[in-house]
N, C-alpha and C. Protein backbone atom coordinates (compact mmCIF):
# COMPACT_ATOMS: atom_id res chain seq x y z
N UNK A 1 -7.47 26.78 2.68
CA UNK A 1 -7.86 27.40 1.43
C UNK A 1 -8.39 26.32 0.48
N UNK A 2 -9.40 26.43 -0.27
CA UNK A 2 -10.03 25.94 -1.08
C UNK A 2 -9.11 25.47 -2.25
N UNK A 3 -9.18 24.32 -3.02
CA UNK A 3 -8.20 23.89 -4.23
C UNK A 3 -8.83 24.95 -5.41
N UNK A 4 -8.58 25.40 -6.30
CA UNK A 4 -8.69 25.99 -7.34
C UNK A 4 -8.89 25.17 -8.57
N UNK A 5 -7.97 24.28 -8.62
CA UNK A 5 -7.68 23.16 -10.00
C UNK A 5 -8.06 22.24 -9.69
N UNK A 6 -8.29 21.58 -11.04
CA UNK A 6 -9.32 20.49 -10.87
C UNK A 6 -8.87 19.30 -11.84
N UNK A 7 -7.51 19.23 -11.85
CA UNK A 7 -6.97 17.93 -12.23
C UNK A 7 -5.67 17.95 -11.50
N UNK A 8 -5.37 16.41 -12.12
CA UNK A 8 -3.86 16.46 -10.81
C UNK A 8 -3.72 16.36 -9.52
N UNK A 9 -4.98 16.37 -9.01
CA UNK A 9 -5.65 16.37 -7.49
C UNK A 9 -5.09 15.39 -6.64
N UNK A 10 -4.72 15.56 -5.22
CA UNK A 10 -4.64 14.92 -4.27
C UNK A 10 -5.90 14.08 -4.19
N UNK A 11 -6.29 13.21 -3.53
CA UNK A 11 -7.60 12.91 -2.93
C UNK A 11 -8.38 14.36 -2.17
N UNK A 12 -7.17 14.62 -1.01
CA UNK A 12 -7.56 15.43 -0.06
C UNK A 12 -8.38 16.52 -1.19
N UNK A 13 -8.06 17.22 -2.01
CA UNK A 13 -8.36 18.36 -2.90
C UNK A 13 -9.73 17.45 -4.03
N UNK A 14 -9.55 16.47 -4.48
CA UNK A 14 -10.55 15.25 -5.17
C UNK A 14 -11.69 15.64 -4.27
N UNK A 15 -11.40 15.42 -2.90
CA UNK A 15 -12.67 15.28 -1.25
C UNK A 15 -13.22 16.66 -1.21
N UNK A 16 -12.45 17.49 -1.40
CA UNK A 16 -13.23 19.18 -1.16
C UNK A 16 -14.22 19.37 -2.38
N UNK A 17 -13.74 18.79 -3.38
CA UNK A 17 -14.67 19.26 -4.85
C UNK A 17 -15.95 18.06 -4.45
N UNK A 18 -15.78 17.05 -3.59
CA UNK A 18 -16.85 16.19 -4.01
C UNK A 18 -17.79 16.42 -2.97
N UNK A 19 -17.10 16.60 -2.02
CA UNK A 19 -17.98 17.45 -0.80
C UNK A 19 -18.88 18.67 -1.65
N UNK A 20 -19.01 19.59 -2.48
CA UNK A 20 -19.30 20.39 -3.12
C UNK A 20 -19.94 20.06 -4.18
N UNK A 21 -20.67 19.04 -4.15
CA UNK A 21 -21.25 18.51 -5.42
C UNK A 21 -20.63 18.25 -6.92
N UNK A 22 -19.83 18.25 -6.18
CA UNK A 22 -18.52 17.44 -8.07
C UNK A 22 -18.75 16.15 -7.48
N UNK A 23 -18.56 15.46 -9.07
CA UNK A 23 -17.98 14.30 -9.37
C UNK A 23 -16.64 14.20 -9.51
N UNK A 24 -15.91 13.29 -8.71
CA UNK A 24 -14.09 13.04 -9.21
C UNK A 24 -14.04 11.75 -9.89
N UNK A 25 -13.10 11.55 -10.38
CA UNK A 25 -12.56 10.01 -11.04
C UNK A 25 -10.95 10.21 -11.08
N UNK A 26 -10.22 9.25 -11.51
CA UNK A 26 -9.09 9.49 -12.10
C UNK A 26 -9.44 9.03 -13.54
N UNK A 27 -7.85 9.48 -14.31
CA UNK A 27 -7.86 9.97 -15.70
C UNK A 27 -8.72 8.53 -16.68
N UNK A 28 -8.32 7.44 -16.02
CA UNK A 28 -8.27 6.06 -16.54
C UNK A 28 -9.88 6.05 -16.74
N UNK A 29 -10.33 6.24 -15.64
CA UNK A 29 -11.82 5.62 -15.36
C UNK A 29 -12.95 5.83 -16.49
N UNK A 30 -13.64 4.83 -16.61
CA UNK A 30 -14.89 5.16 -17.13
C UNK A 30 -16.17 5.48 -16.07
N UNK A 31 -16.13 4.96 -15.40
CA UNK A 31 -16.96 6.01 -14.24
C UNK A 31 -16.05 6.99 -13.18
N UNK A 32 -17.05 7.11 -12.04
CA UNK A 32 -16.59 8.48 -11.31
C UNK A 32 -17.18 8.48 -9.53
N UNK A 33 -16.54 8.99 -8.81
CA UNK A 33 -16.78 9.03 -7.38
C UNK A 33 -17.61 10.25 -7.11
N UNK A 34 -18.41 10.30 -5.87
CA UNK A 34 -19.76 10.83 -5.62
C UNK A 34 -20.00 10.74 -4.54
N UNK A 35 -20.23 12.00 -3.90
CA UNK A 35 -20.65 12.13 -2.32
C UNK A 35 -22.32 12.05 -2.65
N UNK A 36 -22.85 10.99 -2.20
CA UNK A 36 -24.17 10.45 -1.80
C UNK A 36 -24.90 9.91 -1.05
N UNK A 37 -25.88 10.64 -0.27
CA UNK A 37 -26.60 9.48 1.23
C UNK A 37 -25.91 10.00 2.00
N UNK A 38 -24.89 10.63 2.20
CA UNK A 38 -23.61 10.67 3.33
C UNK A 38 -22.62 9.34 3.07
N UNK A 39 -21.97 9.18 1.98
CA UNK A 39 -21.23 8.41 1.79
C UNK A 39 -20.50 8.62 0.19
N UNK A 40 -19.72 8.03 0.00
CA UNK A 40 -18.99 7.54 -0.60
C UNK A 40 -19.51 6.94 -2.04
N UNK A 41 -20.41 7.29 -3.31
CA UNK A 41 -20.98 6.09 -4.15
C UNK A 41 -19.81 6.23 -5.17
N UNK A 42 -19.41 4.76 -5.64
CA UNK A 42 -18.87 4.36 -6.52
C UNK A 42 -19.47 4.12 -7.77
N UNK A 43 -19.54 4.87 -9.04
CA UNK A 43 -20.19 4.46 -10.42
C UNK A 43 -19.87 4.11 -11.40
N UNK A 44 -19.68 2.94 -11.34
CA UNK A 44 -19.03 2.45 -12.18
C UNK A 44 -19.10 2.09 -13.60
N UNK A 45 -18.03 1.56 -14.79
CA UNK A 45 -18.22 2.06 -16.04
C UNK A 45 -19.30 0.60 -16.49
N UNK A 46 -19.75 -0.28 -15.85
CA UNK A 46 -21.05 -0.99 -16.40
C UNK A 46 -22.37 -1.30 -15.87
N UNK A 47 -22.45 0.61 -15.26
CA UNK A 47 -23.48 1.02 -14.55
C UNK A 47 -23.97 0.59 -13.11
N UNK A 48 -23.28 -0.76 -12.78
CA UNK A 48 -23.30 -0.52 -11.13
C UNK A 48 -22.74 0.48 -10.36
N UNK A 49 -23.46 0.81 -8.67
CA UNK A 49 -23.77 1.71 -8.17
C UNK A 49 -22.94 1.35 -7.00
N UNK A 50 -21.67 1.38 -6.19
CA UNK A 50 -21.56 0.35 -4.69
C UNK A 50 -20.95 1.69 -3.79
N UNK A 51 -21.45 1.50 -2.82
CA UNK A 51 -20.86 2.17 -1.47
C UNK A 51 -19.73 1.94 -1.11
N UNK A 52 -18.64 3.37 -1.02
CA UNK A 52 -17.05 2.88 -0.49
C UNK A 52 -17.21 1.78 0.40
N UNK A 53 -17.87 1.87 1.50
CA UNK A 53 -18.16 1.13 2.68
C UNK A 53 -18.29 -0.42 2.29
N UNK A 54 -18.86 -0.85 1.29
CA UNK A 54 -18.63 -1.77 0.51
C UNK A 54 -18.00 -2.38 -0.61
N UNK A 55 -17.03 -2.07 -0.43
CA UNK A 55 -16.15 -2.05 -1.42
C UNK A 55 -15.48 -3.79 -1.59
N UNK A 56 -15.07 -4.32 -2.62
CA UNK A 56 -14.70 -5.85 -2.19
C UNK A 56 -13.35 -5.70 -2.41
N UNK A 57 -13.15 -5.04 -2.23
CA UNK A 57 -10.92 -4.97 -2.47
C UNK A 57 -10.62 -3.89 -1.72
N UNK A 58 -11.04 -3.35 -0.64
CA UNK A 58 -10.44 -2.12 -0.14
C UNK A 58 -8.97 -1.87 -0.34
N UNK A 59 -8.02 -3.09 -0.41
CA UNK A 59 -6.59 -2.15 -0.88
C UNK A 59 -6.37 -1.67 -1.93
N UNK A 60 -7.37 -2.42 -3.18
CA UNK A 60 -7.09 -1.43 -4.43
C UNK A 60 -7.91 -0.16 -4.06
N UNK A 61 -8.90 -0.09 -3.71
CA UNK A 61 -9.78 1.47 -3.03
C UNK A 61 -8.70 1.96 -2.49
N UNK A 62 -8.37 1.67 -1.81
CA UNK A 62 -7.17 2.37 -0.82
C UNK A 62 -5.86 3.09 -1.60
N UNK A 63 -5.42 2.04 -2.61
CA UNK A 63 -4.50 2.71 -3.79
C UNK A 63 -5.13 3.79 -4.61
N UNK A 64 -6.35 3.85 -5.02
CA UNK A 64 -6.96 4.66 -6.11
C UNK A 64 -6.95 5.92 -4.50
N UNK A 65 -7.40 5.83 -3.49
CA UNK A 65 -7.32 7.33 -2.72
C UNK A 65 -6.36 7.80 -2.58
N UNK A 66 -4.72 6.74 -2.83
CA UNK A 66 -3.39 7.37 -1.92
C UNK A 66 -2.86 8.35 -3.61
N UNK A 67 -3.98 7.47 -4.52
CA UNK A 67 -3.16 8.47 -5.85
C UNK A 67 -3.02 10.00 -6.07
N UNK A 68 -2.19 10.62 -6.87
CA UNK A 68 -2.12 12.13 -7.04
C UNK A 68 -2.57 12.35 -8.28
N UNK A 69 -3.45 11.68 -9.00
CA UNK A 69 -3.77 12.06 -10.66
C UNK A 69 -5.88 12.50 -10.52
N UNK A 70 -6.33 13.02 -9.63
CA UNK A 70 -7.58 12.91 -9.01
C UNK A 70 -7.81 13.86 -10.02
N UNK A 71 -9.12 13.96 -10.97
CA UNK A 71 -10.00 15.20 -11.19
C UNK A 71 -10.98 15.40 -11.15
N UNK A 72 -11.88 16.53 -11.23
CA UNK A 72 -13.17 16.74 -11.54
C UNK A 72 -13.84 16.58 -12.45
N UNK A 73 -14.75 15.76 -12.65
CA UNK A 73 -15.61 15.43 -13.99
C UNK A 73 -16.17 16.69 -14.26
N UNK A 74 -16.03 17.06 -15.81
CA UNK A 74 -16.37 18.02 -16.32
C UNK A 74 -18.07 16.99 -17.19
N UNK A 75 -18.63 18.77 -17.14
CA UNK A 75 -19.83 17.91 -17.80
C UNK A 75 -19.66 17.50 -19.37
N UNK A 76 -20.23 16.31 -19.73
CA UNK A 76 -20.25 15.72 -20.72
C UNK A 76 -18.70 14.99 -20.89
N UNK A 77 -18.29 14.70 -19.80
CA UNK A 77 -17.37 13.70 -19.43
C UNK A 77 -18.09 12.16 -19.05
């Protein structure tokens, strides 16, 4: 079944909305995560652009996916 809510998110539930053309972030962020190309884009809050796949710290990546505070960027967020 499809997630309904759109804060508070698992990743797993974060992944269904972004698969679907949402943007997710957590609460903190000034940018936001993005299914793009077939991947993963990271946008970050001083306008760089990087591919999960490239990521230079994958265990902090790895902490920000295992989190439970995931939402959907609302527009004019």
């Amino acid at each position: 079944m499809a997630p309904t809510q759109t804060k508070n998110l698992h990743f797993r539930d974060a992944w269904f909305w972004m698969l679907n053309g949402k943007k997710i972030k957590r609460p903190l962020w000034e940018g936001y995560w993005v299914w793009e190309n077939n991947t993963i884009m990271m946008h970050c809050r001083d306008g760089s652009v990087t591919d999960i796949r490239k990521t230079e710290n994958p265990a902090y990546t790895f902490t920000n996916v295992a989190a439970r505070d995931w939402m959907v960027v609302e527009e004019g967020e």
